[in-house]
N, C-alpha and C. Protein backbone atom coordinates (compact mmCIF):
# COMPACT_ATOMS: atom_id res chain seq x y z
N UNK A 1 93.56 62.22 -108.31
CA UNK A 1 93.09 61.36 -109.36
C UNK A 1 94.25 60.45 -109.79
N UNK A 2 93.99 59.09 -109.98
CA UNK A 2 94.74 58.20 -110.51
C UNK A 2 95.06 57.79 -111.89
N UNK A 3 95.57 57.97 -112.24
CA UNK A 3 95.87 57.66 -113.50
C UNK A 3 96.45 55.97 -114.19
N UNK A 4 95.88 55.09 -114.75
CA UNK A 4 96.29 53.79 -115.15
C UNK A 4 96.82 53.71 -116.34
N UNK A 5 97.83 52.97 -117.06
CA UNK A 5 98.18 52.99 -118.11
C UNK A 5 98.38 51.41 -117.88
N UNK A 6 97.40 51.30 -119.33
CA UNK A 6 97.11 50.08 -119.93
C UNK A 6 98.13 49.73 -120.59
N UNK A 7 98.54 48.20 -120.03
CA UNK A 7 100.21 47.96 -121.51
C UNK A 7 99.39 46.40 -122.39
N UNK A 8 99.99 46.85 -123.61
CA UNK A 8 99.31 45.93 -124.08
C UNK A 8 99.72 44.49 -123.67
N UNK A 9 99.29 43.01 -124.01
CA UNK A 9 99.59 41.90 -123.41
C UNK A 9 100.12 41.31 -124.74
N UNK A 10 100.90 40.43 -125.36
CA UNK A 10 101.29 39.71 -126.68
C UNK A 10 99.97 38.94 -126.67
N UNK A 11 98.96 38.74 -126.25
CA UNK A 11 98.08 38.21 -126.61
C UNK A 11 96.96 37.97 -127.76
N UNK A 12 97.06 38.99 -128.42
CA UNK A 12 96.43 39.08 -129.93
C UNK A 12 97.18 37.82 -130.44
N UNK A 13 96.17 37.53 -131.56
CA UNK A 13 96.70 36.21 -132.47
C UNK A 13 96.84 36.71 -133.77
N UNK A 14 98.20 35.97 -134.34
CA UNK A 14 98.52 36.65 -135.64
C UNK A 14 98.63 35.61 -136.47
N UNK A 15 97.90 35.74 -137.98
CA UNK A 15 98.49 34.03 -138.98
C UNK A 15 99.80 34.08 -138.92
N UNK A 16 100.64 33.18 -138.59
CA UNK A 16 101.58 32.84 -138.58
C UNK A 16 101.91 32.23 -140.47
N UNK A 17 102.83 32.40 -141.39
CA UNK A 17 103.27 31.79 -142.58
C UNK A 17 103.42 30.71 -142.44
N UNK A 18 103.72 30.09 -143.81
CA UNK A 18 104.20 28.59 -143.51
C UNK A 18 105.30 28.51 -143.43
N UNK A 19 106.29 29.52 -143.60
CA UNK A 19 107.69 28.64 -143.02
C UNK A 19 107.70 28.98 -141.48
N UNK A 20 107.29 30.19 -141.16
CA UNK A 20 107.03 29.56 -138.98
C UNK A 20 106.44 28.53 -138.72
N UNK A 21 105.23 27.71 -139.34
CA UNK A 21 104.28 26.74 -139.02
C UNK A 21 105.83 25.53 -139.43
N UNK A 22 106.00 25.54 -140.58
CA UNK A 22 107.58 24.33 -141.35
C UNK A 22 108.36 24.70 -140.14
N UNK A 23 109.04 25.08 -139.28
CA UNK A 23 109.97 25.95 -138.55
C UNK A 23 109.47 25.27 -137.17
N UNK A 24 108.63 25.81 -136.54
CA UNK A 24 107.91 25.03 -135.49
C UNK A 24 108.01 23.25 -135.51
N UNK A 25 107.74 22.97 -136.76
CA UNK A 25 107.17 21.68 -136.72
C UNK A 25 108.69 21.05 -136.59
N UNK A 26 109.38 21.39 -137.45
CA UNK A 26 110.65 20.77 -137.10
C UNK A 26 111.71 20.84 -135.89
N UNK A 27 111.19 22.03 -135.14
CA UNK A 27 111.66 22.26 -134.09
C UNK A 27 110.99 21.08 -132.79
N UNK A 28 109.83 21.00 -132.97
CA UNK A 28 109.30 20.16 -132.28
C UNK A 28 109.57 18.67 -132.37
N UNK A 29 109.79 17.91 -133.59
CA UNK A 29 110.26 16.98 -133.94
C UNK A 29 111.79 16.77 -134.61
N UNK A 30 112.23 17.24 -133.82
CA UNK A 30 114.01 17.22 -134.29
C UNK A 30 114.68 15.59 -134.67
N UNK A 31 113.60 14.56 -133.47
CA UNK A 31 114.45 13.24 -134.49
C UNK A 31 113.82 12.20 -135.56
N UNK A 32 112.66 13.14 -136.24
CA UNK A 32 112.50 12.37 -137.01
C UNK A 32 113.42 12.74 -138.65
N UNK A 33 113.19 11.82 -139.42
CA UNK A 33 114.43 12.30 -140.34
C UNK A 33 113.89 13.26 -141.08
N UNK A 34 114.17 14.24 -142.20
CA UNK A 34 113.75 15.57 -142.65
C UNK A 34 113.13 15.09 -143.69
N UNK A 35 113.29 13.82 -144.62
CA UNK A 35 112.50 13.07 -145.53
C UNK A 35 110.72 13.01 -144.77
N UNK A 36 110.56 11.96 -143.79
CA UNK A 36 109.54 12.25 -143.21
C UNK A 36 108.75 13.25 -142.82
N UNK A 37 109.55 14.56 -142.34
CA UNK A 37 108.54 15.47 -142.15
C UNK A 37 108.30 16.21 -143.40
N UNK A 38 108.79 16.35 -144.59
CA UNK A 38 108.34 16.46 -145.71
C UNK A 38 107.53 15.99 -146.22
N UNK A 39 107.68 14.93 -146.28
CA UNK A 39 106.32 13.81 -146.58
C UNK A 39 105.21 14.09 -146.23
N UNK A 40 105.27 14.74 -144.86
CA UNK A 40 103.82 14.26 -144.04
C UNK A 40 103.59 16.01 -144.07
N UNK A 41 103.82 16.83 -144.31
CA UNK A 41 103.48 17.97 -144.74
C UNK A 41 102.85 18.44 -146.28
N UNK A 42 103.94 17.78 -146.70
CA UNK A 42 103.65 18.18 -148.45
C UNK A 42 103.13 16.86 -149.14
N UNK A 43 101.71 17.10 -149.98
CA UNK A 43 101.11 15.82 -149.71
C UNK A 43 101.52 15.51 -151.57
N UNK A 44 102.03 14.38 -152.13
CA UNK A 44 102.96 14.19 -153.50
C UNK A 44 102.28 13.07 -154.42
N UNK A 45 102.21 12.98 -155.48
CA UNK A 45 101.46 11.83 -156.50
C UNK A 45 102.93 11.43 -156.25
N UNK A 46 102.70 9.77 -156.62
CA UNK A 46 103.18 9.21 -156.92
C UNK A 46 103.83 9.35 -158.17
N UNK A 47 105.36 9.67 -158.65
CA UNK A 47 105.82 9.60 -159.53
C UNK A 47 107.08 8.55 -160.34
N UNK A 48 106.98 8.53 -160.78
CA UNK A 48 108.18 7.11 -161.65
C UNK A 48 109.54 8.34 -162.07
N UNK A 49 110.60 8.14 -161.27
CA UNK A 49 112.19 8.48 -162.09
C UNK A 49 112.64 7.48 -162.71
N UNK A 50 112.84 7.87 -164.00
CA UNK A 50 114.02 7.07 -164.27
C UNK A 50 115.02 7.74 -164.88
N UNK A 51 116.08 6.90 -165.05
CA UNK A 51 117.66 8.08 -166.07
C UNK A 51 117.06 7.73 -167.47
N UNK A 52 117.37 8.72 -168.24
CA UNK A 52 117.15 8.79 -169.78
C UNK A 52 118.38 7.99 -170.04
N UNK A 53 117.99 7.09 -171.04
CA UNK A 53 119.12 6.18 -171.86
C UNK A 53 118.56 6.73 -173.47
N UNK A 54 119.92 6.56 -173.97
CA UNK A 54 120.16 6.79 -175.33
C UNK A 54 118.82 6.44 -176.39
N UNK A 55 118.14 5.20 -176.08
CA UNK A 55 116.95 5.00 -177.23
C UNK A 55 115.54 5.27 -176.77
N UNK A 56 115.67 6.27 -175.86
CA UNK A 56 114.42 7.17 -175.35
C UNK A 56 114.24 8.35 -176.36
N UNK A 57 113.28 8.05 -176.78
CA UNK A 57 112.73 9.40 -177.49
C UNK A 57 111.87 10.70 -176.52
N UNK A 58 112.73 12.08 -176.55
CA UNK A 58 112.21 13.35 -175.86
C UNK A 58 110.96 13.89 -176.88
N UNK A 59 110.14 13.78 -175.91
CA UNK A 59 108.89 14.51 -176.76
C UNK A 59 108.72 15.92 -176.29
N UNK A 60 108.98 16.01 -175.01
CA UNK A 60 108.70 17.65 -174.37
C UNK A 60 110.12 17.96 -173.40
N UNK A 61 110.56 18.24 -173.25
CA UNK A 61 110.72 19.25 -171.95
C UNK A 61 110.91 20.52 -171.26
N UNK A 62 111.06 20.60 -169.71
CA UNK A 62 110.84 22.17 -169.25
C UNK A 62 111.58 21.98 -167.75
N UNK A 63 111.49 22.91 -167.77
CA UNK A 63 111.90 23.32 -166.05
C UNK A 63 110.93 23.88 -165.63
N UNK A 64 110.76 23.05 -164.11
CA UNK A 64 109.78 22.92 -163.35
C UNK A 64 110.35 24.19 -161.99
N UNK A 65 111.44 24.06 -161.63
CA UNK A 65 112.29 25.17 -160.57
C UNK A 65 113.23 25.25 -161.06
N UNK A 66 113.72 26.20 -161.68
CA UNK A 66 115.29 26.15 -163.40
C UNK A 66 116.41 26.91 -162.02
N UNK A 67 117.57 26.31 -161.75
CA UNK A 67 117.90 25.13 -162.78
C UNK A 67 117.72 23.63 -162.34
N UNK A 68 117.19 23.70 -160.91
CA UNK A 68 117.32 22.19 -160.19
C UNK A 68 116.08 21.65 -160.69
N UNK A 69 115.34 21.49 -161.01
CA UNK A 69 114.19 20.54 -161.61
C UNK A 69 113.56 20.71 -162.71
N UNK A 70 114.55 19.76 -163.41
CA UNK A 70 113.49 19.50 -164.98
C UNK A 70 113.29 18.31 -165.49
N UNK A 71 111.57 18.55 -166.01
CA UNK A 71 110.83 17.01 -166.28
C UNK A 71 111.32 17.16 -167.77
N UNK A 72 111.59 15.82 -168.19
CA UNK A 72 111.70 15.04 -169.65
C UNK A 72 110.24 14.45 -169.48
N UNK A 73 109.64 14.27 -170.79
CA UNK A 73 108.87 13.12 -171.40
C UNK A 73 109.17 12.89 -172.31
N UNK A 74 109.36 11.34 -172.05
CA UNK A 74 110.00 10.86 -173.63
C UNK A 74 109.04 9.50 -173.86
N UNK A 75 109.21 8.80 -174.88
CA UNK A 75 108.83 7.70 -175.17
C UNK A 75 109.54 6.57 -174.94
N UNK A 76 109.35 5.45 -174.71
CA UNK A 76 110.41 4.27 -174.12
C UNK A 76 109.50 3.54 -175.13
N UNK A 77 110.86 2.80 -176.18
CA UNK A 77 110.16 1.46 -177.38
C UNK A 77 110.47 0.40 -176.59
N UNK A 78 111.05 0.22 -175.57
CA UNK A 78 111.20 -1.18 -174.39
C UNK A 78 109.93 -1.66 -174.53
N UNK A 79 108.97 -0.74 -173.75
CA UNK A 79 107.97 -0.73 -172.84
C UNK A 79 106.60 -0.46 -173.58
N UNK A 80 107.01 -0.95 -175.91
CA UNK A 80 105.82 0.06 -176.44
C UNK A 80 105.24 1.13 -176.78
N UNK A 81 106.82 1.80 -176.41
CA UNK A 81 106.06 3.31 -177.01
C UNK A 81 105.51 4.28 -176.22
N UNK A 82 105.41 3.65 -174.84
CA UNK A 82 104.61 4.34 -173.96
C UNK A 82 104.93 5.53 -173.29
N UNK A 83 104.19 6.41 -172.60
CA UNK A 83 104.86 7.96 -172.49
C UNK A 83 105.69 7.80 -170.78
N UNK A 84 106.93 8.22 -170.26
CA UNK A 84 107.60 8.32 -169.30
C UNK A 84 107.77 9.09 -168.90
């Protein structure tokens, strides 16, 4: 009698995360610049920076990722009062 032993094949499919899918993608496109493939991954509103000057009034702020990103809203009397 013969005996067979089955080996398994890597063939099963597994979700892969998003930093293997981020990881892949950049591996595959190595010359585009790292701005672009950000872009075209992570999809962003349109937002306005500007530097706070002295006759800006702060109405709120917070940290968004503490300590590298934090939003001000202030008021600008340049521009009316309007919220920034």
């Amino acid at each position: 009698m013969v005996k067979f032993r089955l080996r398994k094949t890597g063939l099963r499919r597994t979700r892969k995360s998003i930093t293997e899918r981020i990881a892949e993608y950049f591996a595959r496109r190595k010359k585009k610049k790292v701005e672009e493939i950000l872009m075209s991954i992570i999809r962003r509103e349109p937002i306005t920076v500007l530097p706070i000057k002295p006759t800006y009034t702060v109405i709120e702020s917070y940290y968004v990722y503490e300590p590298f990103a934090k939003v001000n809203i202030v008021t600008i009397p340049e521009r009316g009062g309007m919220l920034g």
